[in-house]
C-alpha atoms as a PDB file:
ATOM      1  CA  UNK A   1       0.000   0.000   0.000  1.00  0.00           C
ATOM      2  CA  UNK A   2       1.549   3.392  -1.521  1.00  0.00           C
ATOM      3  CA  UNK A   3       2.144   6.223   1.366  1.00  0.00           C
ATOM      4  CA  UNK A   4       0.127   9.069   0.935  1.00  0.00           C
ATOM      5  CA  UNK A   5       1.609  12.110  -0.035  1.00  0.00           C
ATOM      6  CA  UNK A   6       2.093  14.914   2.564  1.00  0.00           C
ATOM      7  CA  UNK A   7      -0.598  17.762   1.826  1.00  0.00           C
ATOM      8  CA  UNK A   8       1.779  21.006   1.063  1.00  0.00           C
ATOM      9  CA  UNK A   9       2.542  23.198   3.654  1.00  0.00           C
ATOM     10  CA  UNK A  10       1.933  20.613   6.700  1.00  0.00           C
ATOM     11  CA  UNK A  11       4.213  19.778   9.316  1.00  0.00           C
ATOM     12  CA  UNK A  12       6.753  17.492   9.010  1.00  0.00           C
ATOM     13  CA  UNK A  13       6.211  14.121  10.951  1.00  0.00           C
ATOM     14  CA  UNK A  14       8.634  12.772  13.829  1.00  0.00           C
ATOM     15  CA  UNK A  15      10.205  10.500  11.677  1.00  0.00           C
ATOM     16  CA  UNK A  16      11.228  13.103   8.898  1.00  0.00           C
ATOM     17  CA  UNK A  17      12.432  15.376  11.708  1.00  0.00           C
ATOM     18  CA  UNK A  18      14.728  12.551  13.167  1.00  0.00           C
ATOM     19  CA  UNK A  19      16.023  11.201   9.646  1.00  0.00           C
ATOM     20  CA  UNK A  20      16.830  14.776   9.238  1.00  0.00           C
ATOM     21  CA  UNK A  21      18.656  15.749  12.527  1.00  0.00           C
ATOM     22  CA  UNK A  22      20.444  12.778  12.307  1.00  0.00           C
ATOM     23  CA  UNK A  23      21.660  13.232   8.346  1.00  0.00           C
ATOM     24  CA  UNK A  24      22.949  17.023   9.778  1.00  0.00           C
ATOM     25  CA  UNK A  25      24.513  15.467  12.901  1.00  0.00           C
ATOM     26  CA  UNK A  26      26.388  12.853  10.664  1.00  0.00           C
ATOM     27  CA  UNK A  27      27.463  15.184   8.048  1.00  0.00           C
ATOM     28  CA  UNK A  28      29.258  17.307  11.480  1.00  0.00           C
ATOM     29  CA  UNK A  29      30.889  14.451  12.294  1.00  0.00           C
ATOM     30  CA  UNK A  30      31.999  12.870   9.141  1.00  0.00           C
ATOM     31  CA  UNK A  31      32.401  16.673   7.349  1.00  0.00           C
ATOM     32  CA  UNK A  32      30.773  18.153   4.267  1.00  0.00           C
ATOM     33  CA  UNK A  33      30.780  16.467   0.564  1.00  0.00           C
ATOM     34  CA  UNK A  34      34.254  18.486  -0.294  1.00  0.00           C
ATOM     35  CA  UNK A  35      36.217  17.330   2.603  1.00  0.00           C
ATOM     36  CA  UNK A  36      34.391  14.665   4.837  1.00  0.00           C
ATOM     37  CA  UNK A  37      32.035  12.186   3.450  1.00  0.00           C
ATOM     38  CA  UNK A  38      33.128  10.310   0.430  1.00  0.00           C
ATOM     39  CA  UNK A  39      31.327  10.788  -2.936  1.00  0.00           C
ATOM     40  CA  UNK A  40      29.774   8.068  -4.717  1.00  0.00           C
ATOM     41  CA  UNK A  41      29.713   9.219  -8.124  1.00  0.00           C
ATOM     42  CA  UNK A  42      33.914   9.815  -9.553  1.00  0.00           C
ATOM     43  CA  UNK A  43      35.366  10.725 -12.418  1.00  0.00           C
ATOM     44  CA  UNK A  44      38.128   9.243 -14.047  1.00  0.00           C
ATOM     45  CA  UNK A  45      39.251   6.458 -11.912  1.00  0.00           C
ATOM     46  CA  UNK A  46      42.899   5.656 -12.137  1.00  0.00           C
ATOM     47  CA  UNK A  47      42.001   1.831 -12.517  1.00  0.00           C
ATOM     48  CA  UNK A  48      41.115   2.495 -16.171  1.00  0.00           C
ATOM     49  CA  UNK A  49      44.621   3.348 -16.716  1.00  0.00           C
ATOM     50  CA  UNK A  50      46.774   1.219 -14.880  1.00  0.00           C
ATOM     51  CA  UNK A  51      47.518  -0.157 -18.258  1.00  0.00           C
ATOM     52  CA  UNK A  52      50.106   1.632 -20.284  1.00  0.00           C
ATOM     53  CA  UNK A  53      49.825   0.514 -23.876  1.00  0.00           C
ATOM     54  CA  UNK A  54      50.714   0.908 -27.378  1.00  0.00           C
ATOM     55  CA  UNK A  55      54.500   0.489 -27.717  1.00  0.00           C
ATOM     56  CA  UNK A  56      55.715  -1.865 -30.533  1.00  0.00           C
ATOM     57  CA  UNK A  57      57.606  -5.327 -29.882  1.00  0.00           C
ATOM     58  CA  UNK A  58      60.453  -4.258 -31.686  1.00  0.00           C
ATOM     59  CA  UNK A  59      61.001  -1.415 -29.831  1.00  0.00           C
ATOM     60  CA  UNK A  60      61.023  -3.275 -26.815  1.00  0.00           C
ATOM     61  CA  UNK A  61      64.621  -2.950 -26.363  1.00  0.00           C
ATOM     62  CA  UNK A  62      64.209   0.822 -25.702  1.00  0.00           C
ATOM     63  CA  UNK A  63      62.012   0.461 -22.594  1.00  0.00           C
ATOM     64  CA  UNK A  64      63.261   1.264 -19.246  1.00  0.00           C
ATOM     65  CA  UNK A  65      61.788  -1.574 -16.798  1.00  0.00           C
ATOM     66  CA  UNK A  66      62.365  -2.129 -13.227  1.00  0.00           C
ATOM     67  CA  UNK A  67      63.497  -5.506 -12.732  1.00  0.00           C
ATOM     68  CA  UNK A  68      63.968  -5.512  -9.005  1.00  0.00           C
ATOM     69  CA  UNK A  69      62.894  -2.990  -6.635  1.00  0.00           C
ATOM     70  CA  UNK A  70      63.824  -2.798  -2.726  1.00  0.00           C
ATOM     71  CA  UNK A  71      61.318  -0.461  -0.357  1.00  0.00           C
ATOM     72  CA  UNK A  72      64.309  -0.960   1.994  1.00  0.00           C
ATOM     73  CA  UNK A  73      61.742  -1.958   4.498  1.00  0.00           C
ATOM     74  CA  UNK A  74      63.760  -2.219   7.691  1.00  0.00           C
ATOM     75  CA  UNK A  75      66.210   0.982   7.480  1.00  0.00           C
ATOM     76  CA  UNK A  76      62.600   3.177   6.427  1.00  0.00           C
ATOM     77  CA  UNK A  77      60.786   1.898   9.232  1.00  0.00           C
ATOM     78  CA  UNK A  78      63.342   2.480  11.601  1.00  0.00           C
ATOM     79  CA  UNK A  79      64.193   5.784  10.412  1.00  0.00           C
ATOM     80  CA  UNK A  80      59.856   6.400  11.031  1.00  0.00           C
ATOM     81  CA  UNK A  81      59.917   4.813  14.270  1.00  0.00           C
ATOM     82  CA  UNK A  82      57.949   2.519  12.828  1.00  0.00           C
ATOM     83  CA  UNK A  83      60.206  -0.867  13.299  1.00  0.00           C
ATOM     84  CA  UNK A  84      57.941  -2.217  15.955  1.00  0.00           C
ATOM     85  CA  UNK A  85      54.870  -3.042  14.117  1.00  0.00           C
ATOM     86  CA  UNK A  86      53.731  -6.265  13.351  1.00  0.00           C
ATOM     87  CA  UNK A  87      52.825  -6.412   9.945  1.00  0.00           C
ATOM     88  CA  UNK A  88      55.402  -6.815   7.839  1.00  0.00           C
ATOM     89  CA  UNK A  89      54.796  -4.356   4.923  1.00  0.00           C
ATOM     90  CA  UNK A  90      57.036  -0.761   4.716  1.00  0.00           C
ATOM     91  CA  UNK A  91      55.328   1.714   6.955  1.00  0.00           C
ATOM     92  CA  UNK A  92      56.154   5.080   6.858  1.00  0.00           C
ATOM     93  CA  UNK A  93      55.157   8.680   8.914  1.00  0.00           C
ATOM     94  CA  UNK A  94      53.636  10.982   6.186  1.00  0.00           C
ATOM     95  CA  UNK A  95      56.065  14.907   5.674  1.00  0.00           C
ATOM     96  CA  UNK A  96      58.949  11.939   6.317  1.00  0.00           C
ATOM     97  CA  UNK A  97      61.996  10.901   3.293  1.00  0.00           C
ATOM     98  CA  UNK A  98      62.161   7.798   2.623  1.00  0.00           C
ATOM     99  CA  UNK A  99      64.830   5.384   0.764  1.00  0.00           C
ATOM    100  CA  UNK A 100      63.477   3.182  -2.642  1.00  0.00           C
ATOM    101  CA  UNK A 101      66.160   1.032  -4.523  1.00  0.00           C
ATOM    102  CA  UNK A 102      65.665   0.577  -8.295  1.00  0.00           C
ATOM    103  CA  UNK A 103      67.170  -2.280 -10.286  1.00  0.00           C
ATOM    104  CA  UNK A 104      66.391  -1.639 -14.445  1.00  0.00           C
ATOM    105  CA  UNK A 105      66.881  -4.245 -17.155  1.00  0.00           C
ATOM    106  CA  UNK A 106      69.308  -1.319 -18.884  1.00  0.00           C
ATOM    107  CA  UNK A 107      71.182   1.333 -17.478  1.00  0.00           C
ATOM    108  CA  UNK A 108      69.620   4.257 -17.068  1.00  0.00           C
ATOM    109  CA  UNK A 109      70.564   7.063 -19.403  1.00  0.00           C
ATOM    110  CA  UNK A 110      70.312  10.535 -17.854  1.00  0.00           C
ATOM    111  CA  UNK A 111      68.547  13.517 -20.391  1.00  0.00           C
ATOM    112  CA  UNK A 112      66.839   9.955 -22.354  1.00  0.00           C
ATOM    113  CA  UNK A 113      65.260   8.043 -19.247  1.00  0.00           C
ATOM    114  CA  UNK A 114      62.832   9.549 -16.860  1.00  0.00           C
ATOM    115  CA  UNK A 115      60.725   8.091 -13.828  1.00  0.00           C
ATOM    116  CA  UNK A 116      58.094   8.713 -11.738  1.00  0.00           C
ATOM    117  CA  UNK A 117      55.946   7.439  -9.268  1.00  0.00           C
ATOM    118  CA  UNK A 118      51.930   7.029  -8.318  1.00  0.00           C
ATOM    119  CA  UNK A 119      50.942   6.344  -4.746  1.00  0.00           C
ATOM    120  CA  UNK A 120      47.621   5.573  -5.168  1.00  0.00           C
ATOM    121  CA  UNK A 121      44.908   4.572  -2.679  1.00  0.00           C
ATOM    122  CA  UNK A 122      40.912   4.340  -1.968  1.00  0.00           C
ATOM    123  CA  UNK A 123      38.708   2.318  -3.578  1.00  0.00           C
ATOM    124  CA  UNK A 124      38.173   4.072  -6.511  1.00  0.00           C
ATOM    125  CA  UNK A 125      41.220   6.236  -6.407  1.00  0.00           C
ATOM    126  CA  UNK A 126      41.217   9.720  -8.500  1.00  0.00           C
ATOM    127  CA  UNK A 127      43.955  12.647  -8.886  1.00  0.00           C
ATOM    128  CA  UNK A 128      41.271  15.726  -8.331  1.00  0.00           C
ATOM    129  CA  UNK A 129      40.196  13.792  -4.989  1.00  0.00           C
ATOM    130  CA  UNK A 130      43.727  13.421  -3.427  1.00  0.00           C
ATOM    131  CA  UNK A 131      44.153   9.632  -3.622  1.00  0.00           C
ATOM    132  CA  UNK A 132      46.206   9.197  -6.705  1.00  0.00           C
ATOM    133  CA  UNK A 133      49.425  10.773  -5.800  1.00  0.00           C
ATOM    134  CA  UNK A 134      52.117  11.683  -8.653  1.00  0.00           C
ATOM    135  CA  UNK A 135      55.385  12.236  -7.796  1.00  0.00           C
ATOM    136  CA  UNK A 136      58.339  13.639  -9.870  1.00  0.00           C
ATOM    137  CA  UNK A 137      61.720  14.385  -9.786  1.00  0.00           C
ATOM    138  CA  UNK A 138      63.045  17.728  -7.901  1.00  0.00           C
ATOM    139  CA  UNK A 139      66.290  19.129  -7.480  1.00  0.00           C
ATOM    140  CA  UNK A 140      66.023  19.039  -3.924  1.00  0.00           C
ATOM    141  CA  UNK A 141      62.898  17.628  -1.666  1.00  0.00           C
ATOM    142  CA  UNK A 142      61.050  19.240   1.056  1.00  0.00           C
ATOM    143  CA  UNK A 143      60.290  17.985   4.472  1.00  0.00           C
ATOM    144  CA  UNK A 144      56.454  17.741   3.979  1.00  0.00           C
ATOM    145  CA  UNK A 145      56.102  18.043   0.315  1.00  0.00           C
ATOM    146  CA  UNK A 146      55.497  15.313  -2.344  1.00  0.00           C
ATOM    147  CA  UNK A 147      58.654  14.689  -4.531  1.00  0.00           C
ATOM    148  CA  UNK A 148      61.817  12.646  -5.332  1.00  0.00           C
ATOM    149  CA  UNK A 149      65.063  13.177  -5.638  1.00  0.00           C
ATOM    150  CA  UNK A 150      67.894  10.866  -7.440  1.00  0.00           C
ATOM    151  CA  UNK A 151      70.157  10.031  -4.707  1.00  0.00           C
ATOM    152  CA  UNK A 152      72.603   7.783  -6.845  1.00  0.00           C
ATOM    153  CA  UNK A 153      72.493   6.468 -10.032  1.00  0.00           C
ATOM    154  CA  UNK A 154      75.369   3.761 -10.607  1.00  0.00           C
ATOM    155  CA  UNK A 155      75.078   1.802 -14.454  1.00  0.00           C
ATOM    156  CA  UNK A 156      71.247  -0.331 -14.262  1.00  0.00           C
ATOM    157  CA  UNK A 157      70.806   0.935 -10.240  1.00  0.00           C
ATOM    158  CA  UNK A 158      69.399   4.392  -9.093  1.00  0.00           C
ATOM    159  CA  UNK A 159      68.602   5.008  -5.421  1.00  0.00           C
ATOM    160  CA  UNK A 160      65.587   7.476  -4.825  1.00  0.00           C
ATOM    161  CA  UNK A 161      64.798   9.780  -2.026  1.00  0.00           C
ATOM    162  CA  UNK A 162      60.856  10.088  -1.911  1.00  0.00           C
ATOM    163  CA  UNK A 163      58.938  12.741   0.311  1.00  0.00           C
ATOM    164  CA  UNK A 164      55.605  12.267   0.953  1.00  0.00           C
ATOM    165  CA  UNK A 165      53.017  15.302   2.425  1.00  0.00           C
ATOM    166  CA  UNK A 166      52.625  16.185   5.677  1.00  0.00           C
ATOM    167  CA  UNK A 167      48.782  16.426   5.125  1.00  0.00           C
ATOM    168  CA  UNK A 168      48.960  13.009   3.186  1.00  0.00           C
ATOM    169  CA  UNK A 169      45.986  11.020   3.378  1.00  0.00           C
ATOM    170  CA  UNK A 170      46.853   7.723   6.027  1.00  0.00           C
ATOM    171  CA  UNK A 171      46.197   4.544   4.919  1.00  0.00           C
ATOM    172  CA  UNK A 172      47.127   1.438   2.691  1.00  0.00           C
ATOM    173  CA  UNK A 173      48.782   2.329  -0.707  1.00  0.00           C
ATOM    174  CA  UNK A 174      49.662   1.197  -4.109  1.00  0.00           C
ATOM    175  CA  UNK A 175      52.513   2.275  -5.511  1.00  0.00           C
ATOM    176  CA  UNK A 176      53.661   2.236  -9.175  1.00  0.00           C
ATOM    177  CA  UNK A 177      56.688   3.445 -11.389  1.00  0.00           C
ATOM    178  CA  UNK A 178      56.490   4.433 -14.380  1.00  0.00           C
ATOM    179  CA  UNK A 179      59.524   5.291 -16.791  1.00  0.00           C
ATOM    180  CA  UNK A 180      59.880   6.639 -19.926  1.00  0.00           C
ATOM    181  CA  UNK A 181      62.570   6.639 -22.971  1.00  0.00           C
ATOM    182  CA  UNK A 182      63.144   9.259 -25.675  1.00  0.00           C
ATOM    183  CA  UNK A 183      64.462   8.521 -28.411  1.00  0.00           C
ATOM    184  CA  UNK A 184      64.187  10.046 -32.171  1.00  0.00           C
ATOM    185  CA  UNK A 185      61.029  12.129 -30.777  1.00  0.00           C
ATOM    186  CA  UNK A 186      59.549   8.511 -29.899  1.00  0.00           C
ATOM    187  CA  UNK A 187      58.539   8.528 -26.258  1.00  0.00           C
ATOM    188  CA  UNK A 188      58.592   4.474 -25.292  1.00  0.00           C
ATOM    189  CA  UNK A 189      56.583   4.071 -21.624  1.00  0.00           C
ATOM    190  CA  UNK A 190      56.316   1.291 -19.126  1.00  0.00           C
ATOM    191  CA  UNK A 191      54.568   1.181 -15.780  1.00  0.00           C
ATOM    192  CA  UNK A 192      55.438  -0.856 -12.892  1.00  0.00           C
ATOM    193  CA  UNK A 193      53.072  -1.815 -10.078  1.00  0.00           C
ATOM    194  CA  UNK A 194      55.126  -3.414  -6.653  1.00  0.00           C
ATOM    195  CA  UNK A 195      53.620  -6.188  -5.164  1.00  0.00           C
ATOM    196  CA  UNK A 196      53.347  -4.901  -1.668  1.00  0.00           C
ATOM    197  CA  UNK A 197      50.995  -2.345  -0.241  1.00  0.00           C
ATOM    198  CA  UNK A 198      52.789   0.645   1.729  1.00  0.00           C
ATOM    199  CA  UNK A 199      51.554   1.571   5.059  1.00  0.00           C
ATOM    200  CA  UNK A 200      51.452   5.323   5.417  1.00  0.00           C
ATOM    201  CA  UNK A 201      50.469   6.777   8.892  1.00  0.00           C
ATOM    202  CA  UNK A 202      50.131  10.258  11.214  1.00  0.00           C
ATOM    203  CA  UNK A 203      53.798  11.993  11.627  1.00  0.00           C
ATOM    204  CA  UNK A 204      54.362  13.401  15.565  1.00  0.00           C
ATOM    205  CA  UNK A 205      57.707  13.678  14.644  1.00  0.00           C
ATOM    206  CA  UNK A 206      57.093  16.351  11.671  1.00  0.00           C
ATOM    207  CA  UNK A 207      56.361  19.824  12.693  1.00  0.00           C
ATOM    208  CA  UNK A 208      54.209  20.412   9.864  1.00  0.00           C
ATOM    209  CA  UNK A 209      52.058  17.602  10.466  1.00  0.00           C
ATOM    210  CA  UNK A 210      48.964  18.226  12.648  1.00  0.00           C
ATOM    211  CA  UNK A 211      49.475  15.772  15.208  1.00  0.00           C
ATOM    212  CA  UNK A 212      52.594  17.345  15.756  1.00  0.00           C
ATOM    213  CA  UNK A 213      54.064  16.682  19.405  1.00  0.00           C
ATOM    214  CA  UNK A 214      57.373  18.725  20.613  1.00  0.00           C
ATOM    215  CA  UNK A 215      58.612  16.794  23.171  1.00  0.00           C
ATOM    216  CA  UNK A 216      60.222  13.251  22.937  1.00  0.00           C
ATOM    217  CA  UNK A 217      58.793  12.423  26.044  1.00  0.00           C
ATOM    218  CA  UNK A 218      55.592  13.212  25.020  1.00  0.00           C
ATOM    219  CA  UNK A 219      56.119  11.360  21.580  1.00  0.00           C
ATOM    220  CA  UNK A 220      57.299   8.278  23.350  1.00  0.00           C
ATOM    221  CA  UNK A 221      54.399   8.483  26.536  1.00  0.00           C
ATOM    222  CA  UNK A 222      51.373   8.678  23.879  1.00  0.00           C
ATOM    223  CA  UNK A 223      52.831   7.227  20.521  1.00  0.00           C
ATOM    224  CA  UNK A 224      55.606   4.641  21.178  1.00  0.00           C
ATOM    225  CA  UNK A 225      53.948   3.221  24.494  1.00  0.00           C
ATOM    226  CA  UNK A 226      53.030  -0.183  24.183  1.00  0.00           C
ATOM    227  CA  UNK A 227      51.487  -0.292  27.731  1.00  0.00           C
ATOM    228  CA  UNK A 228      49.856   2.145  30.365  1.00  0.00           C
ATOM    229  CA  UNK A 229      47.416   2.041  32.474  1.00  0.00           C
ATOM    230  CA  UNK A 230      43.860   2.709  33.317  1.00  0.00           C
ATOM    231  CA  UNK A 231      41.900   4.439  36.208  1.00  0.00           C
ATOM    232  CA  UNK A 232      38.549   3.309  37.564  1.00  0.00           C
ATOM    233  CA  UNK A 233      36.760   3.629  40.324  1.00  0.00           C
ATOM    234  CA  UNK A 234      34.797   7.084  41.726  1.00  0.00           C
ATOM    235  CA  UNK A 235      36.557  10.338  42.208  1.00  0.00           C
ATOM    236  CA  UNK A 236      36.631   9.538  46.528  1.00  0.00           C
ATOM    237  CA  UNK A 237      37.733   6.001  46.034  1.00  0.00           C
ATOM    238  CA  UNK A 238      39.427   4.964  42.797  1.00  0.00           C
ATOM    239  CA  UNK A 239      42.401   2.625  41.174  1.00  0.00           C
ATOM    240  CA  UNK A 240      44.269   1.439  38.365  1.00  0.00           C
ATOM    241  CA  UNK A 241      45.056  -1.175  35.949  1.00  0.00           C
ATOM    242  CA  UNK A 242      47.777  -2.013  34.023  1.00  0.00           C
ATOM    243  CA  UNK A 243      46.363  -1.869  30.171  1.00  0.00           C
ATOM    244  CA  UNK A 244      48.264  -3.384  27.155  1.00  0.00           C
ATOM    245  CA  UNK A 245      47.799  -1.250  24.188  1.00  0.00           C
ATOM    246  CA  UNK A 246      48.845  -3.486  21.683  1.00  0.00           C
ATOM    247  CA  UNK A 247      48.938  -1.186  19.301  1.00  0.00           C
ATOM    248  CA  UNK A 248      51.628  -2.973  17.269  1.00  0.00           C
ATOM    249  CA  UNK A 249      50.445  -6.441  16.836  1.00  0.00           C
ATOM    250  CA  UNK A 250      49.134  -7.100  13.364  1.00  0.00           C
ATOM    251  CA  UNK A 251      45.810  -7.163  13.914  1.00  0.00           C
ATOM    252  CA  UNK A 252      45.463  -3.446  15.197  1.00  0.00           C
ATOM    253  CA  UNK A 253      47.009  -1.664  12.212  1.00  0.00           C
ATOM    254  CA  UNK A 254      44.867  -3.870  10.204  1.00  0.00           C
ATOM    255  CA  UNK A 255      41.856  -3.139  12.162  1.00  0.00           C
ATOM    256  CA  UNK A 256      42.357   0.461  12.058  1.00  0.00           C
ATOM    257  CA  UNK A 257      42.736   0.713   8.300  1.00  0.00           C
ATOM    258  CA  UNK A 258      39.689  -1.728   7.532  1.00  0.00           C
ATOM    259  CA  UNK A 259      37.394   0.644   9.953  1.00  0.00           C
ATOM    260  CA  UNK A 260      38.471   3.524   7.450  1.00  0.00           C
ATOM    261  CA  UNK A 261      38.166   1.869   4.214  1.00  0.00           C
ATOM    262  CA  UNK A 262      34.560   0.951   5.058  1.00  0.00           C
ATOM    263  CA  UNK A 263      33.564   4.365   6.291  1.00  0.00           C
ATOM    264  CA  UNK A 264      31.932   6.753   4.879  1.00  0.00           C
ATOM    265  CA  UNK A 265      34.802   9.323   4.671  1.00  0.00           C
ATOM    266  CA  UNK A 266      36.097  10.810   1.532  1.00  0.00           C
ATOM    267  CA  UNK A 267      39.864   9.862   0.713  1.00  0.00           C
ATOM    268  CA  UNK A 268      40.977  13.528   1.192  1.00  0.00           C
ATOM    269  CA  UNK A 269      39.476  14.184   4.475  1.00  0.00           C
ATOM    270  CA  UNK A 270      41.564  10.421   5.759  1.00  0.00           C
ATOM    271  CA  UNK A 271      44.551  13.391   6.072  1.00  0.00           C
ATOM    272  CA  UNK A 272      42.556  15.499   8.693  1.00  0.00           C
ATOM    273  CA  UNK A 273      43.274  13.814  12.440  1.00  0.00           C
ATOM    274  CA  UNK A 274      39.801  14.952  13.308  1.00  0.00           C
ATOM    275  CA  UNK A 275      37.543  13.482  11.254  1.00  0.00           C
ATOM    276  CA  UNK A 276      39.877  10.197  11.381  1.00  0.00           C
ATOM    277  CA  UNK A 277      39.378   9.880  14.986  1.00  0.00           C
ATOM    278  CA  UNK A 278      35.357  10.599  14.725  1.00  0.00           C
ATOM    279  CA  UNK A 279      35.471   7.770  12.483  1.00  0.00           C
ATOM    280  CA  UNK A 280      37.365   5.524  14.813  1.00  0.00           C
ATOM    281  CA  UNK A 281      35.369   6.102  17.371  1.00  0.00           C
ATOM    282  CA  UNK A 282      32.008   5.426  16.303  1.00  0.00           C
ATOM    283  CA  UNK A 283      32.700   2.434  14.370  1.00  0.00           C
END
């Protein structure tokens, strides 16, 4: 049985008044369309061009490929103070440089050979929305600014030093290389995607970042602890616990990144501490 229309100019019904307080409440929390909830219509989706195409086989010879290439997982993750954790994937602190080694098929040819990267993320990741990240080659990289810089290039081997943002967006992310080769005004391409999702989390350490803390003590009471304790009881006769965090066993990390992949906030606002711990919280 259809439900009658309401008459124009009645009042609206309990029901309508509570779908919409709660619709403005959650749109507080989560933020507006721009920078808090995520969008459900996108344009351009980088999946539709993971796929670089059109070179010819007997150019093939030309292309630049990576054949091997080393997140140096254990000197990055020290150097983020992230050496502790569990899972075994690199893990960085966003507005923080980090080492990548490159291995190539040929040797790389400075003025003919050129690379970039992608760090790409969300489920349907786009450049105007923040979660496909390109990164090029600079003469010299800023703390807290997207960008690469070639640290040593010896024959088929070039060592880069990557910068990511200090207001990058934290979660799990792809990330692919592409290179290029010119040649007799023919520009051969190839794209590389590594096997092994990088980790990319909140920064304390970087002054830039918002969660910025200035004190190491502070840093290593509320980031690094892995156990504290907690305080019950009334405010005339209370006590405490010890409490293991656990913050660095596998499953937490995991945890904490599934929670924000299956919210409903938008890729850019995953950068804004705020909104990320609303999120958190109420799942």
């Amino acid at each position: 049985m259809a439900t009658p229309a309401r008459s124009k100019g009645s009042r609206p019904t309990i029901s309508e008044k509570i779908s919409s307080y709660y619709g403005n409440v959650k749109s507080l929390l989560l933020g507006n369309d721009l920078t808090g909830r995520r969008q459900t219509c996108e344009e351009n989706p980088f999946t539709s061009e993971t796929q670089l195409t059109g070179f010819k086989r007997d150019q093939e010879e030309f292309h630049l490929k990576p054949v091997n290439v080393d997140l140096c997982r254990l000197k990055n993750r020290e150097a983020h103070h992230a050496a502790e954790y569990e899972v075994p994937n690199l893990i960085l602190r966003r507005g923080q440089a980090f080492d990548i080694n490159i291995d190539f098929n040929r040797t790389y040819i400075k003025g003919q050979d050129a690379v970039s990267l992608k760090f790409v993320t969300g489920s349907r990741p786009t450049q105007s929305r923040g979660s496909v990240v390109p990164v090029v080659q600079v003469d010299r990289i800023q703390d807290g600014q997207w960008g690469f810089e070639l640290a040593a290039v010896q024959e088929k081997s070039v060592t880069l030093r990557v910068s990511s943002g200090s207001d990058a967006i934290v979660g799990r992310y792809e990330l692919f290389i592409d290179t290029q080769h010119l040649k007799d005004d023919i520009v051969e391409k190839w794209r590389y995607k590594h096997p092994d999702d990088i980790f990319i989390l909140f920064n304390p350490w970087q002054k830039d970042d918002a969660v910025y803390l200035s004190g190491e003590p502070d840093r290593k009471e509320y980031v690094l602890n892995e156990t504290g304790r907690i305080w019950l009881g009334s405010v005339e006769k209370y006590y405490v616990r010890p409490w293991n965090f656990g913050q660095f066993e596998y499953v937490c990390l995991i945890a904490a990144i599934s929670i924000l992949d299956r919210s409903e906030l938008a890729d850019r606002a995953r950068g804004n501490p705020t909104l990320v711990t609303r999120t958190v919280c109420r799942a």
